[in-house]
N, C-alpha and C. Protein backbone atom coordinates (compact mmCIF):
# COMPACT_ATOMS: atom_id res chain seq x y z
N UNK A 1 118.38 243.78 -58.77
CA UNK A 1 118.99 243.11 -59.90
C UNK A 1 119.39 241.69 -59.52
N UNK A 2 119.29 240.68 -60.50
CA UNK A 2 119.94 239.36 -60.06
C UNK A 2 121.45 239.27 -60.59
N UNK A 3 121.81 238.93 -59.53
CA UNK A 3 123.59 239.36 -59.71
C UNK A 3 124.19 238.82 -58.60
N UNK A 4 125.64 238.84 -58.53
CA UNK A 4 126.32 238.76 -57.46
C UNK A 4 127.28 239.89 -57.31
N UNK A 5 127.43 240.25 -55.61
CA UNK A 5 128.03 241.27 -55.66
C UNK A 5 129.38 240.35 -54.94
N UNK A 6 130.63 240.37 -55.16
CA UNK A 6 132.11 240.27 -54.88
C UNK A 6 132.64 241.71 -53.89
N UNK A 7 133.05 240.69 -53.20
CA UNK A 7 133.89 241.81 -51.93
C UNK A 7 135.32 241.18 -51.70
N UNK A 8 136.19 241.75 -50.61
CA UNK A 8 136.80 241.35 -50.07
C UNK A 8 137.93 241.17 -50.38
N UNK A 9 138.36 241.82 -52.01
CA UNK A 9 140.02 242.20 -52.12
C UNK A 9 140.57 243.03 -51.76
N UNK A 10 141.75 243.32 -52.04
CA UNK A 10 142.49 244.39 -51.12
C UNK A 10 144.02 243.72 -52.04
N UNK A 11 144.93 244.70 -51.20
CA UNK A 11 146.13 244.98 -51.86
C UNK A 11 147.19 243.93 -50.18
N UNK A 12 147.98 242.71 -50.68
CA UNK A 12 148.12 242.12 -49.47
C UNK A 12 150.17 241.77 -49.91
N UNK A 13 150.24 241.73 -49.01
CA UNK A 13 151.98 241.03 -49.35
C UNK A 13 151.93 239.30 -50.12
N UNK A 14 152.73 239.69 -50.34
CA UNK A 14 153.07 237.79 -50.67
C UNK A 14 152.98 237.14 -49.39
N UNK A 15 152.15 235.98 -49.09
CA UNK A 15 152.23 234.99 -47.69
C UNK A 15 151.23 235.40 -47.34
N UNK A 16 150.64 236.58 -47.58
CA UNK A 16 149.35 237.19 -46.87
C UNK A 16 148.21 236.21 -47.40
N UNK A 17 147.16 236.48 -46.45
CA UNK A 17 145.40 236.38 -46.57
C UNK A 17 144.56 236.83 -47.13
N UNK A 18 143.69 237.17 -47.53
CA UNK A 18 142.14 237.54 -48.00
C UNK A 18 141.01 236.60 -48.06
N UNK A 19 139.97 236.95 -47.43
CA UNK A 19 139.05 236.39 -47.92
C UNK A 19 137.73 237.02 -48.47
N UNK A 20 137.29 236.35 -49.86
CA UNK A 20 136.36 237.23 -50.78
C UNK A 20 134.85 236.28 -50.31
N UNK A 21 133.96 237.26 -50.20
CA UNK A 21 132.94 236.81 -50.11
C UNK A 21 132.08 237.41 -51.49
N UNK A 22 130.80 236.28 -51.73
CA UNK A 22 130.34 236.24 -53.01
C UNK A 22 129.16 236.26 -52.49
N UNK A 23 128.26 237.27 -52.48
CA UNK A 23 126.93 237.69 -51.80
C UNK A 23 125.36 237.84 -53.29
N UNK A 24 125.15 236.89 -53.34
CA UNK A 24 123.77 236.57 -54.17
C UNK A 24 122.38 237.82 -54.46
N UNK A 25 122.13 238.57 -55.25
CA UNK A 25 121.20 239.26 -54.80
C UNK A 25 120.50 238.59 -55.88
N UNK A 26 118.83 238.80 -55.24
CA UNK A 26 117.99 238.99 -56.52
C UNK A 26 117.65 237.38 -57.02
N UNK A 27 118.22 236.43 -56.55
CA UNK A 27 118.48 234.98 -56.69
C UNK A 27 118.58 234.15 -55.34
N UNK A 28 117.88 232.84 -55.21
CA UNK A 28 118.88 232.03 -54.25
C UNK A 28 119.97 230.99 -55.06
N UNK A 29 120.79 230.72 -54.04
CA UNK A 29 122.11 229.73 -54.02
C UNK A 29 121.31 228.26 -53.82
N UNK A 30 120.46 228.43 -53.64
CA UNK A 30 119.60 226.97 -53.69
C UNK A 30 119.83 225.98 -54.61
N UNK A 31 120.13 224.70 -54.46
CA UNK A 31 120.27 223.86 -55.80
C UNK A 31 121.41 224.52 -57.02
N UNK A 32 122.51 225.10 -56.50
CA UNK A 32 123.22 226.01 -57.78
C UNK A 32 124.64 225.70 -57.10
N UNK A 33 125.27 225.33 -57.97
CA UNK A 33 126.68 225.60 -57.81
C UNK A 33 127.33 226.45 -58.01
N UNK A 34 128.53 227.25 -57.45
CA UNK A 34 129.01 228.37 -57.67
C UNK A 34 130.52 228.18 -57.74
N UNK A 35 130.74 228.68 -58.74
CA UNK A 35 132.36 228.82 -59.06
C UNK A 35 133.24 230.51 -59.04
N UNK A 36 134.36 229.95 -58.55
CA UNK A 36 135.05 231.33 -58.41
C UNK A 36 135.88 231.40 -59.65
N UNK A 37 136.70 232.82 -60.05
CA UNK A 37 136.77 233.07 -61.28
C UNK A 37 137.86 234.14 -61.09
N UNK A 38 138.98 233.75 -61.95
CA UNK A 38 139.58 235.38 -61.56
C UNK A 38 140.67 235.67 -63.51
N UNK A 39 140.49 236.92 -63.35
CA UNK A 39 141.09 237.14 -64.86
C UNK A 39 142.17 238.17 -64.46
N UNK A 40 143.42 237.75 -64.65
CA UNK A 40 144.62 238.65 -64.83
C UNK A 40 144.41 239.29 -66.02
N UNK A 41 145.39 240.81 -65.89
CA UNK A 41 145.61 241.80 -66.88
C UNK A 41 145.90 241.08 -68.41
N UNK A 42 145.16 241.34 -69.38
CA UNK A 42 145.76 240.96 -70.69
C UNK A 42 145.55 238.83 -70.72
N UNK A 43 144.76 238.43 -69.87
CA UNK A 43 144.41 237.37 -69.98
C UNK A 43 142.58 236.53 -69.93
N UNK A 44 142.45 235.18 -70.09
CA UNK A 44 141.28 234.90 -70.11
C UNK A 44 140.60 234.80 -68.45
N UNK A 45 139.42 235.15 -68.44
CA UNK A 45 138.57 234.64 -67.42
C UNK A 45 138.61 233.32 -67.05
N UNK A 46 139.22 232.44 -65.94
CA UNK A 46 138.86 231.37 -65.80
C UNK A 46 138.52 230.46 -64.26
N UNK A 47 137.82 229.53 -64.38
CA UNK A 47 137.48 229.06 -63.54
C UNK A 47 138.54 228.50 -62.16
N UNK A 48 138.73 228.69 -60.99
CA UNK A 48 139.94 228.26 -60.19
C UNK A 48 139.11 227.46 -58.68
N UNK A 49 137.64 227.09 -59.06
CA UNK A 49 137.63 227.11 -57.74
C UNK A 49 136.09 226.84 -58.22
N UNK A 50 135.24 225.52 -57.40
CA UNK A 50 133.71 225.32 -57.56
C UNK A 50 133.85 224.91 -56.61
N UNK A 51 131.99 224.85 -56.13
CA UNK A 51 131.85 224.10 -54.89
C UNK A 51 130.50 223.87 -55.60
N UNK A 52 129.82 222.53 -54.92
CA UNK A 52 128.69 222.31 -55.08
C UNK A 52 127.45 222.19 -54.49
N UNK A 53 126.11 222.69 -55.39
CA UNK A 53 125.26 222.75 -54.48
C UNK A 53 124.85 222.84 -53.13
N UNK A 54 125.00 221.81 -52.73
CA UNK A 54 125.36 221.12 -51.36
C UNK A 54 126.35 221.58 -50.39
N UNK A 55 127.38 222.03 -51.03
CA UNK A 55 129.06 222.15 -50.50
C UNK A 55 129.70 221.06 -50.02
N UNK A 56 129.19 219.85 -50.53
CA UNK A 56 129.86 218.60 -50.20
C UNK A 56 130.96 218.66 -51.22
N UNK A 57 131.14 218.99 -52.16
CA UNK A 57 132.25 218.96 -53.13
C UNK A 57 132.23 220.03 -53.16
N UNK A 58 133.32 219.95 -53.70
CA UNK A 58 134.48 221.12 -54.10
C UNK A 58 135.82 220.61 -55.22
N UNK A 59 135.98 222.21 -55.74
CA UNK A 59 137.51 221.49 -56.62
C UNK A 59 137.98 222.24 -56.87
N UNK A 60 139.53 222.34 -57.25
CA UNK A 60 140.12 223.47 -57.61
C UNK A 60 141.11 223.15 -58.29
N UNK A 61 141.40 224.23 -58.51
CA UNK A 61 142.76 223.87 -60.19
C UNK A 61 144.11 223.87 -59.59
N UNK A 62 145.25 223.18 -59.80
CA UNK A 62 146.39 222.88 -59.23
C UNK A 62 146.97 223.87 -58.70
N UNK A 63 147.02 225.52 -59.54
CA UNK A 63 147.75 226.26 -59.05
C UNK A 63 147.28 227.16 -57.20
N UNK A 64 146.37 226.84 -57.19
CA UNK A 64 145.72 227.05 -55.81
C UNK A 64 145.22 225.92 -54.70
N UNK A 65 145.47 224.29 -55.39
CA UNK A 65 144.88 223.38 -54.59
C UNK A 65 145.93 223.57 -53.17
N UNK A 66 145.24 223.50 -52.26
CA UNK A 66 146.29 223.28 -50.71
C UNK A 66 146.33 225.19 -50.24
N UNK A 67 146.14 226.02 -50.87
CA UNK A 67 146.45 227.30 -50.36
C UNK A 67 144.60 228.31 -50.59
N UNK A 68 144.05 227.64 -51.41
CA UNK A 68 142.73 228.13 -51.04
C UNK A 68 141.50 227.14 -50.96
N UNK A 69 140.50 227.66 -50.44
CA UNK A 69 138.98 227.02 -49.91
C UNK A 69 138.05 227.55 -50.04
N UNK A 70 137.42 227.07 -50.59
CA UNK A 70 135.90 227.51 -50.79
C UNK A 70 134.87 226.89 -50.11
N UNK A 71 133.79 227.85 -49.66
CA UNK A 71 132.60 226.94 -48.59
C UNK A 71 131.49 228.01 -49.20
N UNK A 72 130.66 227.85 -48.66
CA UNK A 72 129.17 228.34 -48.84
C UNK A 72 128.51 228.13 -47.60
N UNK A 73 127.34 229.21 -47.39
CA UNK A 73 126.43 229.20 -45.80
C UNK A 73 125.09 229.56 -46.98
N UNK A 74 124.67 228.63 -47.44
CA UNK A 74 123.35 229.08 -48.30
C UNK A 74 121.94 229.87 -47.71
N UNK A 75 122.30 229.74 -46.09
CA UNK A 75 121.66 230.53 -44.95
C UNK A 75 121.41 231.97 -45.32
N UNK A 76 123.07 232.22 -45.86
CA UNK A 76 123.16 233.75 -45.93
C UNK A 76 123.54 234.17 -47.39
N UNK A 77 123.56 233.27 -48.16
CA UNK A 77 123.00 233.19 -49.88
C UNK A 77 124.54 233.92 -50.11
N UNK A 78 125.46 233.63 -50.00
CA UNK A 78 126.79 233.84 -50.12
C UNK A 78 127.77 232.38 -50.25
N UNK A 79 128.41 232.95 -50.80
CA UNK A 79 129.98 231.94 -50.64
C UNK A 79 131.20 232.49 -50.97
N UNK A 80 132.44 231.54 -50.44
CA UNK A 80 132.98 232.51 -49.85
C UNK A 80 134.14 231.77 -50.30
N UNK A 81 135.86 232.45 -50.56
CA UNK A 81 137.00 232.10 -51.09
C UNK A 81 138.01 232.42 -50.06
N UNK A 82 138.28 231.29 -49.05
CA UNK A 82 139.82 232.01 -48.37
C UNK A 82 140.81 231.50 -49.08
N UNK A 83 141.95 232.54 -49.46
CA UNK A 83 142.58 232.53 -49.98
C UNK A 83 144.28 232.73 -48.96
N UNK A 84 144.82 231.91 -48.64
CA UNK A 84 146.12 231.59 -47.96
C UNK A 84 147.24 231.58 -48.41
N UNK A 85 148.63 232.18 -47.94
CA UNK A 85 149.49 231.67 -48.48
C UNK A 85 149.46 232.77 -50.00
N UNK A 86 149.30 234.01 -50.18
CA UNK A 86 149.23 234.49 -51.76
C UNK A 86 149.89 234.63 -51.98
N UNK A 87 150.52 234.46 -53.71
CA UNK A 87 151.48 234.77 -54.58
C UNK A 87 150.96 236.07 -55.51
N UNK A 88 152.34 236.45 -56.21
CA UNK A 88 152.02 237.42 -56.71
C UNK A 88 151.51 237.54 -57.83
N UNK A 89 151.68 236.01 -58.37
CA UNK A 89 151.06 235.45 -59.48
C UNK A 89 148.98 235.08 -59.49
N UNK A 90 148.68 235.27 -57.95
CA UNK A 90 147.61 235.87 -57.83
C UNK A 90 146.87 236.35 -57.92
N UNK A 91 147.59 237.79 -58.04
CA UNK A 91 147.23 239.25 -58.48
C UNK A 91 146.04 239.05 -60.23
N UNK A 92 144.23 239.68 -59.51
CA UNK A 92 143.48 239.53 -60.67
C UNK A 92 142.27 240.04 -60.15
N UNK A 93 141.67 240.16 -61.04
CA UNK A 93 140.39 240.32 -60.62
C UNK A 93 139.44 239.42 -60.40
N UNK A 94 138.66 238.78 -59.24
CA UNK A 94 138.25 237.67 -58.86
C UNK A 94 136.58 238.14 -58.87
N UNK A 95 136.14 236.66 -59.56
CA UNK A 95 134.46 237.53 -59.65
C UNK A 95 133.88 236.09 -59.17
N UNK A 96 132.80 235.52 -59.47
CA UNK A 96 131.53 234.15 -58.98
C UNK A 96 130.75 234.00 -59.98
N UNK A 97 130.02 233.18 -60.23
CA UNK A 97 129.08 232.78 -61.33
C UNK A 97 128.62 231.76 -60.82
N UNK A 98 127.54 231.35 -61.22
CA UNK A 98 126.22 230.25 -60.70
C UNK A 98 126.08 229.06 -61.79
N UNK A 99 125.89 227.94 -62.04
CA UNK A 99 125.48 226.97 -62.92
C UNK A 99 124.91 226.00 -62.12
N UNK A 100 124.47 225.14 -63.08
CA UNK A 100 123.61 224.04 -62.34
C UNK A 100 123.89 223.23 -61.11
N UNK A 101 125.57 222.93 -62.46
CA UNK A 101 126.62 221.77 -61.86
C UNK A 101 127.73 222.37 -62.07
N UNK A 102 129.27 221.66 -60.94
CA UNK A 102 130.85 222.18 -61.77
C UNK A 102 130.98 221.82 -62.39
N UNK A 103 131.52 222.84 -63.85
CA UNK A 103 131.92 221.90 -65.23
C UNK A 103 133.31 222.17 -64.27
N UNK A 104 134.12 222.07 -65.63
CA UNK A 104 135.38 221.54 -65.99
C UNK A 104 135.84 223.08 -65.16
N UNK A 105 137.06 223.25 -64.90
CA UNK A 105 137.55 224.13 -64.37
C UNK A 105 138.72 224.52 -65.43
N UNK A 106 138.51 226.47 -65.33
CA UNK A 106 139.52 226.63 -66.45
C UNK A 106 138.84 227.90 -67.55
N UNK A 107 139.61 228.07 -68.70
CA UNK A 107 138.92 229.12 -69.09
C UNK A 107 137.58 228.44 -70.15
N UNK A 108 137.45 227.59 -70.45
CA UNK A 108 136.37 226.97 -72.01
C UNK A 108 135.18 226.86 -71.14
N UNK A 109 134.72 226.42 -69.91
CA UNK A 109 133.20 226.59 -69.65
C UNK A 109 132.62 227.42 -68.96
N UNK A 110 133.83 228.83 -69.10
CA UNK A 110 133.32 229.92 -68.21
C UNK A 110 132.04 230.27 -68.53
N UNK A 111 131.39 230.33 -69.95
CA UNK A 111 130.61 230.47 -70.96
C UNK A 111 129.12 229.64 -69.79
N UNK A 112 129.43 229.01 -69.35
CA UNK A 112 128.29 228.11 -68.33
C UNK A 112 127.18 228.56 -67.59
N UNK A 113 128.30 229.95 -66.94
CA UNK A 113 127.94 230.33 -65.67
C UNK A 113 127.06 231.98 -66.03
N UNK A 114 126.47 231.66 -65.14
CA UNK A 114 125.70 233.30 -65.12
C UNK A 114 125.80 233.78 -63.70
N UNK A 115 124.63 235.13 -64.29
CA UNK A 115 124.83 235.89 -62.94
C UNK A 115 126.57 236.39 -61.99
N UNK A 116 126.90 236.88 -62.84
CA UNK A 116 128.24 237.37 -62.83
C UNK A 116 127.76 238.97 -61.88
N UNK A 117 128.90 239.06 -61.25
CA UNK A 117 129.52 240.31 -60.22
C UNK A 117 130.21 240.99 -61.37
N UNK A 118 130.50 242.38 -60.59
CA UNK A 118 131.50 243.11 -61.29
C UNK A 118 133.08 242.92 -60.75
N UNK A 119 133.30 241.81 -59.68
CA UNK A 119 134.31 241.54 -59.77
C UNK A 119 134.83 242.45 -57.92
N UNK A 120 136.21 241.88 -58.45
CA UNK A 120 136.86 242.24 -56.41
C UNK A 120 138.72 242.02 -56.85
N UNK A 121 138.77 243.14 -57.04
CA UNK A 121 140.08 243.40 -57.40
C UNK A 121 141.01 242.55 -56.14
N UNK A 122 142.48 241.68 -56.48
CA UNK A 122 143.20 241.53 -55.71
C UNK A 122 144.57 241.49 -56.19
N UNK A 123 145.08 242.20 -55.04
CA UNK A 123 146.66 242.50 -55.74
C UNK A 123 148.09 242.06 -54.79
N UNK A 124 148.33 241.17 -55.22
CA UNK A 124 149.15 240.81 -54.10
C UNK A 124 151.19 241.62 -54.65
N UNK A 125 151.53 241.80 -53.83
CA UNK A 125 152.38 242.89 -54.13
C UNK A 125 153.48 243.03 -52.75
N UNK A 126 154.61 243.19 -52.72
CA UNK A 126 155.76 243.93 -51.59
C UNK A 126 155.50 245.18 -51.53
């Protein structure tokens, strides 16, 4: 299937780590930008996190700039979200999607991206 499969949540304290990896099947990461994505309970899907093509850019939305990173190894047709420093406001389900280019970050150009995962639960919690 062409898809992405999402790994790498888990249930972590506040201050804690994770890192999600975003593993490509069925497709390459070639020429594609990939954005990370996470939707809390009872809220919209939205964008928190692109990198580009290349992985020379990158961007992310205020509430995570300085505490997470995104890179890519297009070697191994993955990319990947460390996530530092978690809050509990965190807590979502984190998935990837592919587009040309990064749009806008946020919930209105989630609509962009394809090749969606079923997602990588993370729960940050005492």
């Amino acid at each position: 299937q062409v898809q992405f499969v999402e790994s790498g949540g888990g249930l972590v304290q506040p201050g804690g780590s994770l890192r999600l990896s975003c593993a490509a099947s069925g497709f390459t990461l070639d020429f594609r930008a990939v954005g990370w994505f996470r939707q809390a309970p009872g809220k919209e899907r939205e964008g928190i996190s692109c990198i580009s093509s290349n992985g020379r850019s990158t961007n992310y939305v205020d509430s995570v700039k300085g505490r997470f990173t995104i890179s890519r190894d297009n070697a191994k047709n993955t990319v990947y979200l460390q996530m530092n420093s978690l809050k509990p406001e965190d807590t979502a389900v984190y998935y990837c999607g592919a587009a040309q280019v990064c749009h806008t970050l946020g919930a209105a150009t989630t609509s962009l991206y394809h090749y969606w995962g079923q997602g990588t639960q993370v729960t940050v919690s005492s």
